[in-house]
N, C-alpha and C. Protein backbone atom coordinates (compact mmCIF):
# COMPACT_ATOMS: atom_id res chain seq x y z
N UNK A 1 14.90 94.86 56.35
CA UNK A 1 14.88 95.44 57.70
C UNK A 1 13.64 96.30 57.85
N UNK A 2 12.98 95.91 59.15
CA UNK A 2 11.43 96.90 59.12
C UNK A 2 11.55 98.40 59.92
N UNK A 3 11.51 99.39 59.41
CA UNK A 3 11.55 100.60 60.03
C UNK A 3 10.32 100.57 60.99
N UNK A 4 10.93 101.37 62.20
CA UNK A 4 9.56 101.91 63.09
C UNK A 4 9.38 103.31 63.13
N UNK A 5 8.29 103.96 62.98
CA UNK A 5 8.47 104.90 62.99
C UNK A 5 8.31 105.61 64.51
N UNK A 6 8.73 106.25 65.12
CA UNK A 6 9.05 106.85 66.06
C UNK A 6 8.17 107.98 66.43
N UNK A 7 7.55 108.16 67.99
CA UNK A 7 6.58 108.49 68.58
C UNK A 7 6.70 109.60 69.25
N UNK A 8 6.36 110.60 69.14
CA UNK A 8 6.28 111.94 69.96
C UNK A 8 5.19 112.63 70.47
N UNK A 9 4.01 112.30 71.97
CA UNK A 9 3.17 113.12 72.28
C UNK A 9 3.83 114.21 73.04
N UNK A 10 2.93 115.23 72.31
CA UNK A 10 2.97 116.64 72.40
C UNK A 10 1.78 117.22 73.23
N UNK A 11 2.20 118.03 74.17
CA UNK A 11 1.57 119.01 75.17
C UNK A 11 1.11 118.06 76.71
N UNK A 12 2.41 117.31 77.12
CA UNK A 12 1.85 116.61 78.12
C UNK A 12 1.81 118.41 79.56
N UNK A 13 0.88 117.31 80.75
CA UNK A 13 0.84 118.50 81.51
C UNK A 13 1.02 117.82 82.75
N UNK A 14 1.00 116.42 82.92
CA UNK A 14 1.64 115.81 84.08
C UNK A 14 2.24 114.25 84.14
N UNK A 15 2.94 113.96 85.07
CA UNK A 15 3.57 112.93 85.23
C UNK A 15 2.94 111.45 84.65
N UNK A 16 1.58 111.37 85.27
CA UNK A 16 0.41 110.21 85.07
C UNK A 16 0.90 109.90 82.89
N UNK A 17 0.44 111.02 82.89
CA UNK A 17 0.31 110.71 80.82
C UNK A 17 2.02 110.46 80.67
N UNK A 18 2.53 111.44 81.32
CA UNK A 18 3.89 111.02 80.73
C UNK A 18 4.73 109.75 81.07
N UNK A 19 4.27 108.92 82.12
CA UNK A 19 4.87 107.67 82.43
C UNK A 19 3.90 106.46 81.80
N UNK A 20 2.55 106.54 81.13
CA UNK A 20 1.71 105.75 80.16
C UNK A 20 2.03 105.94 78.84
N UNK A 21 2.56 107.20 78.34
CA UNK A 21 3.50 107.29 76.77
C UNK A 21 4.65 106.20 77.43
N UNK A 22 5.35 106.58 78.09
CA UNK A 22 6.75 105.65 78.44
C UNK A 22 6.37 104.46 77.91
N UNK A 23 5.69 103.72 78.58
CA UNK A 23 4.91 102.45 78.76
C UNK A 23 4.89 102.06 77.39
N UNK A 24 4.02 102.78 76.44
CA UNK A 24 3.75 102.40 75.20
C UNK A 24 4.66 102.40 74.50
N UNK A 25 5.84 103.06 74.83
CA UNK A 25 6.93 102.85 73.68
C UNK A 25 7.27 104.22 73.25
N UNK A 26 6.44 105.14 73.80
CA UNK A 26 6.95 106.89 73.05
C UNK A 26 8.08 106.75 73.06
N UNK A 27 8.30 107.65 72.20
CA UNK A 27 10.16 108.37 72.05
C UNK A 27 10.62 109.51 72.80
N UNK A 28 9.48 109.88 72.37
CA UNK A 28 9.59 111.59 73.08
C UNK A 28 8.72 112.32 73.53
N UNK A 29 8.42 112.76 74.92
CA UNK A 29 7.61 113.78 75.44
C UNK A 29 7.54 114.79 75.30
N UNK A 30 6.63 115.82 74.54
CA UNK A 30 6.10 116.92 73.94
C UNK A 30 5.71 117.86 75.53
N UNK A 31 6.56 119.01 75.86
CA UNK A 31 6.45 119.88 76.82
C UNK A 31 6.54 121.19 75.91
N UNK A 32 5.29 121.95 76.24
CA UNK A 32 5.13 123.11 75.63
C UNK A 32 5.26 124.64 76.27
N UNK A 33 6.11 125.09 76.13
CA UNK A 33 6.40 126.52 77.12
C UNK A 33 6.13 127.61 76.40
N UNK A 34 4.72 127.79 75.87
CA UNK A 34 4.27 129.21 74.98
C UNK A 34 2.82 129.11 75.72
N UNK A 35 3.10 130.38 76.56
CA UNK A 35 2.37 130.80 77.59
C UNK A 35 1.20 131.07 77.58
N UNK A 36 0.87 131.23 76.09
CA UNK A 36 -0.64 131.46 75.42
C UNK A 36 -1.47 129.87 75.01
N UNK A 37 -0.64 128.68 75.36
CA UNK A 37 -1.37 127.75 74.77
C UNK A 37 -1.73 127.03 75.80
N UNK A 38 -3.52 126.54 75.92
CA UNK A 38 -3.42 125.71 77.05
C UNK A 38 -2.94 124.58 77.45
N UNK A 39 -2.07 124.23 76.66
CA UNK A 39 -1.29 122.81 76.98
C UNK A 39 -0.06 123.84 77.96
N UNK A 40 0.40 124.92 77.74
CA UNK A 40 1.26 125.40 78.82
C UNK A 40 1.91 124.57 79.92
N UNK A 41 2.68 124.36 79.95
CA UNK A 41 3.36 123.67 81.81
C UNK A 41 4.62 124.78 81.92
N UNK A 42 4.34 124.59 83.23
CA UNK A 42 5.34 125.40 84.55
C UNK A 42 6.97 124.70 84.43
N UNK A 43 7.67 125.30 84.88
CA UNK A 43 8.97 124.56 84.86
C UNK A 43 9.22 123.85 86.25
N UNK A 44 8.72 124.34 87.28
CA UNK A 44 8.40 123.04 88.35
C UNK A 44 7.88 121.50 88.13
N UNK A 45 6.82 121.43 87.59
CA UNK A 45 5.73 120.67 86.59
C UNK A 45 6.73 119.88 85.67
N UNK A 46 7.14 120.94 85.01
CA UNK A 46 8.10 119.83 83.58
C UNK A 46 9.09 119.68 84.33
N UNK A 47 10.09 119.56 85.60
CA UNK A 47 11.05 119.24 85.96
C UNK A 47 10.72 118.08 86.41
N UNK A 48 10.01 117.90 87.71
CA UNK A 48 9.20 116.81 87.98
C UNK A 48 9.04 115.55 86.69
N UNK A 49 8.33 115.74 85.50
CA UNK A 49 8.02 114.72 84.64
C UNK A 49 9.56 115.00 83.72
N UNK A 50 10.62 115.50 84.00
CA UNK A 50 11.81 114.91 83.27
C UNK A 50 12.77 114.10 84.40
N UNK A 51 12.92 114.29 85.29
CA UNK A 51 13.21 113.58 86.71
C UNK A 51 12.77 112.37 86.39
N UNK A 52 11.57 111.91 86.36
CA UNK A 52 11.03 110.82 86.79
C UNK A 52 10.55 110.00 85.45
N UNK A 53 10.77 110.29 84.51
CA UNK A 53 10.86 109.79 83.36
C UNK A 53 11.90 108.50 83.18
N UNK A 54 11.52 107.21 82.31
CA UNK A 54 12.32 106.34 82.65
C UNK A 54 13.24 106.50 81.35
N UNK A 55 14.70 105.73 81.33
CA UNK A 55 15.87 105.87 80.78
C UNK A 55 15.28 105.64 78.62
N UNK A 56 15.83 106.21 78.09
CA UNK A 56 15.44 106.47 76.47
C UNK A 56 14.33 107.55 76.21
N UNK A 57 13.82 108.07 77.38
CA UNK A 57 13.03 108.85 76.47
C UNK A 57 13.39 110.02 76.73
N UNK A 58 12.69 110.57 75.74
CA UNK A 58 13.51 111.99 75.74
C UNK A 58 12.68 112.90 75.82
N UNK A 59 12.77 114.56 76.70
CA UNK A 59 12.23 115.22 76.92
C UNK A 59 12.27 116.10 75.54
N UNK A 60 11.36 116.93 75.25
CA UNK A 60 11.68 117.83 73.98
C UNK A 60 10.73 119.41 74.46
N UNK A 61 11.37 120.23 74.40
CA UNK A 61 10.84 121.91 74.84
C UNK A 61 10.22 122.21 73.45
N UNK A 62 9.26 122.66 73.66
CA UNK A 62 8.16 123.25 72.48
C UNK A 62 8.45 125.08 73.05
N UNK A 63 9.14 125.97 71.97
CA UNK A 63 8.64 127.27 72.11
C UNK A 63 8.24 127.82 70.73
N UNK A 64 7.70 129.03 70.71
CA UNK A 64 6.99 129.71 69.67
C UNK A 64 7.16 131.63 70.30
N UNK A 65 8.32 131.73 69.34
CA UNK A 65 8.38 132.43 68.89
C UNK A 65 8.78 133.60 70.83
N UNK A 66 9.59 132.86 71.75
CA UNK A 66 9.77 133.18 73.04
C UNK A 66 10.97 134.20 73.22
N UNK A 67 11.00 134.72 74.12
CA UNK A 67 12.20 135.69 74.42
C UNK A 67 13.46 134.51 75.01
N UNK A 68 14.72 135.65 74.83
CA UNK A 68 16.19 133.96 75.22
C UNK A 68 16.11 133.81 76.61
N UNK A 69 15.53 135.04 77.54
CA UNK A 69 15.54 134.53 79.20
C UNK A 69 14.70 133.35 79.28
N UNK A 70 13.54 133.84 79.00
CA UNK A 70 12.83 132.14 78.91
C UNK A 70 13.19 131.22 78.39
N UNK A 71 13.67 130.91 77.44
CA UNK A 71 14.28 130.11 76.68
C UNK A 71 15.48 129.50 77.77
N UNK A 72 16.10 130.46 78.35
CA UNK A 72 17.21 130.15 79.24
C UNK A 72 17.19 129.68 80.60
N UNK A 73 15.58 130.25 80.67
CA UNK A 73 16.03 129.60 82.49
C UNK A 73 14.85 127.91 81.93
N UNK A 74 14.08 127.76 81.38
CA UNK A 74 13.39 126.40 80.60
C UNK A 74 15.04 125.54 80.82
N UNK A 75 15.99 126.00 79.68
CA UNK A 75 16.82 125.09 79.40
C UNK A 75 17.65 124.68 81.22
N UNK A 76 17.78 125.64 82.03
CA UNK A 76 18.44 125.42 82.92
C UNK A 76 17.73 124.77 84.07
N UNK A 77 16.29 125.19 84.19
CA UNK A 77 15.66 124.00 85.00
C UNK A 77 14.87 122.76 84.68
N UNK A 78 14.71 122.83 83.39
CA UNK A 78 13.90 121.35 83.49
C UNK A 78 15.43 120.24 82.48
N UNK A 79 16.13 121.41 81.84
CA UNK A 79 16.90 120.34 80.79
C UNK A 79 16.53 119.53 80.13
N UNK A 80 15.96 120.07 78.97
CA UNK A 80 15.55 119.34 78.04
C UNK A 80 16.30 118.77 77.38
N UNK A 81 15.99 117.38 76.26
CA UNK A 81 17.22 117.32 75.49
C UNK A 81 16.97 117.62 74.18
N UNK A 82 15.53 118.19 73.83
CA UNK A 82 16.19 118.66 72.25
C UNK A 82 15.06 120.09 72.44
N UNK A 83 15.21 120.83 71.39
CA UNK A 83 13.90 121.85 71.36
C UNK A 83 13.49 121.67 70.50
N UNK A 84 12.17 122.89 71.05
CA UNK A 84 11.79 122.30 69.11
C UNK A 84 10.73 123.77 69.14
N UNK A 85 11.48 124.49 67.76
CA UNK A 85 11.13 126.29 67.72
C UNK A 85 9.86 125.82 66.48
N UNK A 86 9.15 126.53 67.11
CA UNK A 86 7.60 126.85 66.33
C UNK A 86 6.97 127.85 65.55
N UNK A 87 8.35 129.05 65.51
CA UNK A 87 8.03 130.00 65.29
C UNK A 87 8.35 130.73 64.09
N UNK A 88 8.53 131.93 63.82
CA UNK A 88 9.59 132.56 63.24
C UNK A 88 11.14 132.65 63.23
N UNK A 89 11.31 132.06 64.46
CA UNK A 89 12.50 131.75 64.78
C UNK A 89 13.67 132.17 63.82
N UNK A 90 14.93 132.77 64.00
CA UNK A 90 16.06 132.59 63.31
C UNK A 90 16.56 131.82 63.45
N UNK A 91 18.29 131.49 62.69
CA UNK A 91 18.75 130.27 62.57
C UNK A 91 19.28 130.33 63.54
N UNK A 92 19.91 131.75 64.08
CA UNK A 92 20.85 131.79 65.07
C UNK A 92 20.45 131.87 66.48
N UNK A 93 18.80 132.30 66.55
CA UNK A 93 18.09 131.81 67.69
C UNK A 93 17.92 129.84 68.03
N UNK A 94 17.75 130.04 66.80
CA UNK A 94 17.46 128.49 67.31
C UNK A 94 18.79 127.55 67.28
N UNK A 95 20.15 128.11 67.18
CA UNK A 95 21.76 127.12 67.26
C UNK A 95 22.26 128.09 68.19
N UNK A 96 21.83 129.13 69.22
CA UNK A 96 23.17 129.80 70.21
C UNK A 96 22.81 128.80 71.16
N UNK A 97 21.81 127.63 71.40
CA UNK A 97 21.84 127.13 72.84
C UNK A 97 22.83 125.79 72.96
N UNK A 98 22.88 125.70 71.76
CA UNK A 98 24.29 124.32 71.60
C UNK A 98 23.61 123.31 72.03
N UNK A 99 22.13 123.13 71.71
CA UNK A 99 21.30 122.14 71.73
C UNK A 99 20.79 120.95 70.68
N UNK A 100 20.49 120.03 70.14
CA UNK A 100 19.78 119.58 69.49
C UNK A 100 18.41 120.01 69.60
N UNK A 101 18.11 120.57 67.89
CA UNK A 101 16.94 121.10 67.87
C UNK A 101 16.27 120.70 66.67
N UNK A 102 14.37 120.73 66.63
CA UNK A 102 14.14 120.80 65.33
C UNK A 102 13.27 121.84 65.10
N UNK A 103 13.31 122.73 63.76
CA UNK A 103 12.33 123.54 63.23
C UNK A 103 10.72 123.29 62.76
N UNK A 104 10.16 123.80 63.19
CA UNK A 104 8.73 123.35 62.64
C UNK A 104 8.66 124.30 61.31
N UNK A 105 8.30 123.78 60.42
CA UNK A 105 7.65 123.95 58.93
C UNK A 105 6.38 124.46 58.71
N UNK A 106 5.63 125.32 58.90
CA UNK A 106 4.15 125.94 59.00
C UNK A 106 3.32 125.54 57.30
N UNK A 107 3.46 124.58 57.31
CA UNK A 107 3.13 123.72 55.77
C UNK A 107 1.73 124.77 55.77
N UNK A 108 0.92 125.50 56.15
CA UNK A 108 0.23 126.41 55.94
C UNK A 108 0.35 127.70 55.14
N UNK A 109 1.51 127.88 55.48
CA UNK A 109 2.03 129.08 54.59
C UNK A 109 3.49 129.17 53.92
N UNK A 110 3.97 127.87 53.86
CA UNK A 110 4.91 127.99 53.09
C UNK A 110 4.64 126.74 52.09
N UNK A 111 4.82 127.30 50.84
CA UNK A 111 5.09 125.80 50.00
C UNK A 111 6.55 125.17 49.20
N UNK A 112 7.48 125.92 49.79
CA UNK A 112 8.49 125.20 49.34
C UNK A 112 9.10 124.74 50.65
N UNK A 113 9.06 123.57 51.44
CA UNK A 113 9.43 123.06 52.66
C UNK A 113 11.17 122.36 52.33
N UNK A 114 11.42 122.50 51.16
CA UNK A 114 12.83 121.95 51.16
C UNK A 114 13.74 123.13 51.28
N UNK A 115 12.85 124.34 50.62
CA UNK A 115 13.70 125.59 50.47
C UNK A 115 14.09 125.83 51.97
N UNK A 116 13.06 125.99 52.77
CA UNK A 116 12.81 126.55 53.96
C UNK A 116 13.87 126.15 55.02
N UNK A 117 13.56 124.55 54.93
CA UNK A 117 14.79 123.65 55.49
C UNK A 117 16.26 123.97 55.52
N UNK A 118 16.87 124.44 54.47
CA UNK A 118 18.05 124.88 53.74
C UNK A 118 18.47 125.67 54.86
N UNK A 119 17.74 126.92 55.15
CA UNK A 119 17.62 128.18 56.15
C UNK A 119 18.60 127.34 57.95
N UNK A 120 18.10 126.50 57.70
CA UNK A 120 18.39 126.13 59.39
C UNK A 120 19.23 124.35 59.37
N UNK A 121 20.21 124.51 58.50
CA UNK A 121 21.26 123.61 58.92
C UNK A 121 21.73 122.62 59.75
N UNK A 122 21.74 123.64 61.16
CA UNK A 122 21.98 122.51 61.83
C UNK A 122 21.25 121.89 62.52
N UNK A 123 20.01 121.98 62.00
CA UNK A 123 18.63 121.61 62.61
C UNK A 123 18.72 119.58 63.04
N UNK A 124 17.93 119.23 63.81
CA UNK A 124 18.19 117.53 63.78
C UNK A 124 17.31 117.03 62.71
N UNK A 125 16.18 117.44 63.01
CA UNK A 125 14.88 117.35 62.31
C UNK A 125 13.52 118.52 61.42
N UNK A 126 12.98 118.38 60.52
CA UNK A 126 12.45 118.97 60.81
C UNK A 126 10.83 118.40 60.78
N UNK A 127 9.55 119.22 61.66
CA UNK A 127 8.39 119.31 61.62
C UNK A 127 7.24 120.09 61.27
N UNK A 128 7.08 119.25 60.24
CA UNK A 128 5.86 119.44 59.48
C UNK A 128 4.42 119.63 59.99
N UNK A 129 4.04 120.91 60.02
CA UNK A 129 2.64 121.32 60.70
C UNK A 129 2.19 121.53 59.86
N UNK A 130 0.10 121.86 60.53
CA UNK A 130 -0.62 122.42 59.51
C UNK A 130 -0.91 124.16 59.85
N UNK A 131 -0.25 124.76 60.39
CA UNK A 131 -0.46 125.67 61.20
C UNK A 131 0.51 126.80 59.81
N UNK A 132 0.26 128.12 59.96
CA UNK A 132 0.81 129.19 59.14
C UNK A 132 1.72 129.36 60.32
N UNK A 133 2.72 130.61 59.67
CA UNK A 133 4.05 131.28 60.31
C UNK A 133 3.95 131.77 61.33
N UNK A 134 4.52 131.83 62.61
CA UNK A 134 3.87 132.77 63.78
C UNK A 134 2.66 132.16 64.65
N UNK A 135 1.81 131.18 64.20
CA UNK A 135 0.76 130.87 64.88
C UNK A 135 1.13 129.25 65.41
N UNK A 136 0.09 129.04 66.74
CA UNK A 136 0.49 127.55 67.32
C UNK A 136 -0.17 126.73 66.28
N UNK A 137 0.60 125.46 66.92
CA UNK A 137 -0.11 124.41 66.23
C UNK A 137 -0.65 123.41 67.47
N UNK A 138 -1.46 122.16 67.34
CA UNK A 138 -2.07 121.54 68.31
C UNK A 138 -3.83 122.17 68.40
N UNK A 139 -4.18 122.27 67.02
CA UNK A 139 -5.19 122.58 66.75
C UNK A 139 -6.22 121.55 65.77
N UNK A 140 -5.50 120.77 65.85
CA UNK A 140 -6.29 119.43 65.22
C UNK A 140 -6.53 119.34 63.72
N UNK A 141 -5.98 120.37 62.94
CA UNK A 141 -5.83 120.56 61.67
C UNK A 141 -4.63 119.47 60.56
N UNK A 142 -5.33 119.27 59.29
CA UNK A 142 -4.29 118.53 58.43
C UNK A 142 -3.54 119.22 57.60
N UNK A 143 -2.79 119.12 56.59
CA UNK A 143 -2.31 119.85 55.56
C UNK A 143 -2.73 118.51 54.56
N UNK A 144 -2.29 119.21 53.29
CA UNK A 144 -2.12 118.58 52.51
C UNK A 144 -0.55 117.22 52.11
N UNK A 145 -0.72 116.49 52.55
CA UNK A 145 0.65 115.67 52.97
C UNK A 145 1.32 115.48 51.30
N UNK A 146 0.69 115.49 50.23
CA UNK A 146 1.48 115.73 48.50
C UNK A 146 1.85 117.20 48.60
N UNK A 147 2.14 117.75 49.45
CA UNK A 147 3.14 119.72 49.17
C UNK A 147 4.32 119.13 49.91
N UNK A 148 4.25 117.47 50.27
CA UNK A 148 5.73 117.47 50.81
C UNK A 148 6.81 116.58 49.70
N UNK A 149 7.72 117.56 49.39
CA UNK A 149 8.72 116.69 48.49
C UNK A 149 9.01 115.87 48.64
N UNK A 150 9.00 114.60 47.78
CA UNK A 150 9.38 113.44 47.45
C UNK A 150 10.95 113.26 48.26
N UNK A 151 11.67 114.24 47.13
CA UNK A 151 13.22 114.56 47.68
C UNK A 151 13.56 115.40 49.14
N UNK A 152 12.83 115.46 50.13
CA UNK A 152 12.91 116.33 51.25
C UNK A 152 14.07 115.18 52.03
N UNK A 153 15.34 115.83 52.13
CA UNK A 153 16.24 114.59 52.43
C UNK A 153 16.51 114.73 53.86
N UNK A 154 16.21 115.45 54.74
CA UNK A 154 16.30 115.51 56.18
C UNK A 154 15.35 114.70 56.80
N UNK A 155 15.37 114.47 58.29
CA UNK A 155 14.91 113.43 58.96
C UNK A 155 13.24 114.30 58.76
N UNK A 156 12.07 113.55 58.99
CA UNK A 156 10.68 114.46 58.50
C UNK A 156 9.93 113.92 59.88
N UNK A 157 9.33 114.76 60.59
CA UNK A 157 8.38 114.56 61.88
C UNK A 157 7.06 115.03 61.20
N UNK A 158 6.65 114.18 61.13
CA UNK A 158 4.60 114.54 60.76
C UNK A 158 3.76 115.21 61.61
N UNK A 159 3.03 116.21 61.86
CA UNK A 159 2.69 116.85 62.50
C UNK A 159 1.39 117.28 61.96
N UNK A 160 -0.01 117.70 62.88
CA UNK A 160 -1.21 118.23 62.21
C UNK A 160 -2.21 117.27 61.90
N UNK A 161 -3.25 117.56 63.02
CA UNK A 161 -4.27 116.76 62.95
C UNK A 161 -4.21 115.63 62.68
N UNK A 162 -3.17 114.64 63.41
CA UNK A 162 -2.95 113.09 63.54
C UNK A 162 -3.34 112.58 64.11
N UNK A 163 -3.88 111.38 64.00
CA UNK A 163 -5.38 110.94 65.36
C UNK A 163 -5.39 109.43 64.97
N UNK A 164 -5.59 108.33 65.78
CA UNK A 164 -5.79 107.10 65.62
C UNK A 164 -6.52 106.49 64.38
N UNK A 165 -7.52 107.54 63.61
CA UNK A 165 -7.94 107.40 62.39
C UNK A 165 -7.27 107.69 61.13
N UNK A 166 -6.20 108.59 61.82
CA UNK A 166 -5.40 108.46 59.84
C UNK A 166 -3.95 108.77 59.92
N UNK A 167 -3.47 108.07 61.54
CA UNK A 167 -1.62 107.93 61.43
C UNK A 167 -1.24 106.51 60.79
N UNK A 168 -1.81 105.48 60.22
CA UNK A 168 -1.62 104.76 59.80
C UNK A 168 -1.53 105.04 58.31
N UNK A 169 -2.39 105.47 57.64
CA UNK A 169 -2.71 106.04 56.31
C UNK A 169 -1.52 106.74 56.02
N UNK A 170 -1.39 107.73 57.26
CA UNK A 170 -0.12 109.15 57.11
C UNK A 170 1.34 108.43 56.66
N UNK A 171 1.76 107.21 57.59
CA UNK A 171 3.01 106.80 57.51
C UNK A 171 2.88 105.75 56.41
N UNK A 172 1.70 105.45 55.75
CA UNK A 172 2.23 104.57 54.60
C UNK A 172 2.53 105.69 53.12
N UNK A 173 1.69 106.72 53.50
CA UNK A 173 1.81 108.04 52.25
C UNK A 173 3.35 108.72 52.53
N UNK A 174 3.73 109.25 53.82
CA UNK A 174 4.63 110.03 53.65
C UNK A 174 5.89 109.04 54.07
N UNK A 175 5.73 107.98 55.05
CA UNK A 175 6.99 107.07 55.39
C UNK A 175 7.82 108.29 56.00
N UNK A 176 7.30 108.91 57.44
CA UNK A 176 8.40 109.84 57.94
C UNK A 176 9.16 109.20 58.77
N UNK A 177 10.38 110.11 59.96
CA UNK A 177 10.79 109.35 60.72
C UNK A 177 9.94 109.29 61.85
N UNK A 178 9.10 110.27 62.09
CA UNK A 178 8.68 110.12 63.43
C UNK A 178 7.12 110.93 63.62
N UNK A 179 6.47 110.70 64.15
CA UNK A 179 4.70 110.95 63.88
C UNK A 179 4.68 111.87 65.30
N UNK A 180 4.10 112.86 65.16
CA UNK A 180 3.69 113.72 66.45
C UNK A 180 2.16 113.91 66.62
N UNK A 181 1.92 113.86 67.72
CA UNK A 181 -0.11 114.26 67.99
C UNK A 181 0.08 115.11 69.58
N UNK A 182 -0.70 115.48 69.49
CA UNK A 182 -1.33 116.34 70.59
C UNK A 182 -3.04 116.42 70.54
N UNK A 183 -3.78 117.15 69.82
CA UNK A 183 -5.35 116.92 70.27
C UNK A 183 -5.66 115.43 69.66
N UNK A 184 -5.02 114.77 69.17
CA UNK A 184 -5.75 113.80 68.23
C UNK A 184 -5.74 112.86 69.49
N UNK A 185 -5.53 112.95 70.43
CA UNK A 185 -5.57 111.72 72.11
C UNK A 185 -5.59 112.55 72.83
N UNK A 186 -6.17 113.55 73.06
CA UNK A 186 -6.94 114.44 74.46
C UNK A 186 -8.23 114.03 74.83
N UNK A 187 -8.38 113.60 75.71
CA UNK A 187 -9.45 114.25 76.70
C UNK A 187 -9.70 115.69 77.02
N UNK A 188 -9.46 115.98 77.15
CA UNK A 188 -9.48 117.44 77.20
C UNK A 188 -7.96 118.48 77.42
N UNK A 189 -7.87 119.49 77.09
CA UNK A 189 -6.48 119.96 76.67
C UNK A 189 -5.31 120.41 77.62
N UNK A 190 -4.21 119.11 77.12
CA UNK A 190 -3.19 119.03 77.96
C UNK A 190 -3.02 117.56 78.86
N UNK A 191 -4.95 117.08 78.66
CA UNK A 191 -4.87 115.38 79.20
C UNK A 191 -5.45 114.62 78.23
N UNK A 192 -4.67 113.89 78.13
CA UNK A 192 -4.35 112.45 77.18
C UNK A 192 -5.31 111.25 77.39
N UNK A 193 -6.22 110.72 76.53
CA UNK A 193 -7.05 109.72 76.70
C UNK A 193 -6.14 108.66 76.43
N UNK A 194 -6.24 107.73 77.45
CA UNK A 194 -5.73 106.70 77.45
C UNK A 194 -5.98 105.82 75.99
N UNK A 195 -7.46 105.20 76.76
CA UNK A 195 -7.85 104.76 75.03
C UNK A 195 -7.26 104.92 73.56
N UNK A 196 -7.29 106.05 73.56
CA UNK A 196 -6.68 106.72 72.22
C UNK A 196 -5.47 106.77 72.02
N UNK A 197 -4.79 106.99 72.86
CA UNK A 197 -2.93 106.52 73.08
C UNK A 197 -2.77 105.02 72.92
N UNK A 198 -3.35 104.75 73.56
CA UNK A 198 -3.11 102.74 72.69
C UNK A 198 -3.38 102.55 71.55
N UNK A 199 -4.64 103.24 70.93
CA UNK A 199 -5.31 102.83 69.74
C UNK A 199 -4.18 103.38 68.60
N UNK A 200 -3.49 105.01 69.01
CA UNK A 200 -2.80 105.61 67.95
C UNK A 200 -1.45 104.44 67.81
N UNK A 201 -1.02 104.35 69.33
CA UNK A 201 0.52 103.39 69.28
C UNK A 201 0.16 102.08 68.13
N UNK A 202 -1.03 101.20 68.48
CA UNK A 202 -1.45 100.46 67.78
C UNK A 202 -1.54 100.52 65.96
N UNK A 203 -2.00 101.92 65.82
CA UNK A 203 -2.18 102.16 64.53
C UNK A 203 -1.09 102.72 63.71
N UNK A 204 0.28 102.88 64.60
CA UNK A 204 1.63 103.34 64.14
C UNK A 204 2.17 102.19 63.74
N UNK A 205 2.04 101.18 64.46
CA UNK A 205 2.53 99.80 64.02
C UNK A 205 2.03 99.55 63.00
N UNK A 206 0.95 99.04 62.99
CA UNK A 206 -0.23 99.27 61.75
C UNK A 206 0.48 99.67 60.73
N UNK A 207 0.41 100.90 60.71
CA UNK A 207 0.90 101.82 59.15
C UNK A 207 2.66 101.15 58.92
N UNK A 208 3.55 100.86 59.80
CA UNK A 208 5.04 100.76 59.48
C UNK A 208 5.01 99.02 58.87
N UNK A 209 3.94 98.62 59.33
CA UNK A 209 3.60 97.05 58.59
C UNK A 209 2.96 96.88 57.08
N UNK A 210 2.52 98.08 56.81
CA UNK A 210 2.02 98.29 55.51
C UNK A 210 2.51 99.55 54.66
N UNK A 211 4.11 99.67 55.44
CA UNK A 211 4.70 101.10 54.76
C UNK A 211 5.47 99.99 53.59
């Protein structure tokens, strides 16, 4: 049986990119609500591109390290269906919303990523950045992809400087469930080069044909 690995662009900022991921097969649309990053969108903005989004894909809320009103009125107007905490986050910040969620991993400053995992239970997934504790990611940076355990038995989202030149490479080394990018297909930040969104979709196949 051939696994696919599963698609998540991160930091869309309007409808146009988010109905051309559809197209290609994304899984999941990357909406970022940390007010300091210029991928930023409004909750007018992200309501609009979860509305009009076609049936399987799934919206996903990016915060870092946010207060729960925000957190609360995000969840109540655009309705996301999973989150996904970037931050320092606690366990109990990130399970009072009775959401499906996943933790990001700051593979920058932590090196035991199985330990870390342990911490947040009822997590869905978790994601693997190249970014340290507290700080964004979507900075076009790699980690070292051998600091990730062999035995890491939860679902694994790849994250950090992933780009049409080495998500193929990535998913035959780590074989995760699901590959995330944001600058690695910008045009400029927050818009998505077309080009490069075909070439990466292309090169995901690629890598799951030679995983």
């Amino acid at each position: 049986m051939n696994f696919r690995t599963r698609v998540k662009i991160c930091g869309i900022s309007n409808l146009d990119d988010a109905l051309y991921i559809a197209g290609l097969g994304g899984d999941s649309i990357g909406l970022v609500f940390y007010r300091q990053s210029p991928r930023f969108i409004d909750t007018a903005v992200a309501r609009n591109i979860r509305q009009n989004l076609p049936p399987f894909v799934t919206v996903t809320a990016l915060f870092l390290d946010e207060d729960d009103a925000w957190i609360k009125e995000v969840i109540s107007q655009v309705k996301p269906d999973c989150l996904q905490f970037h931050g320092r986050e606690s366990v109990e910040t990130c399970e009072r919303w009775q959401l499906p969620y996943i933790k990001g991993i700051p593979m920058g400053s932590v090196d035991d990523a199985e330990a870390y995992a342990q911490d947040f239970p009822g997590a869905q997934g978790f994601l693997l950045d190249s970014n340290v504790a507290g700080r964004r990611g979507g900075l076009g940076d790699t980690f070292d992809w051998s600091k990730i355990p062999s035995s890491f038995g939860s679902p694994l989202v790849l994250a950090g400087g992933l780009n049409p030149g080495n998500v193929a490479e990535a998913i035959s080394q780590v074989t995760p469930w699901a590959v995330d990018v944001s600058s690695g297909v910008e045009a400029s930040k927050g818009i998505k080069d077309r080009q490069l969104l075909k070439q990466f979709f292309d090169e995901v196949k690629r890598g799951d044909a030679n995983a």
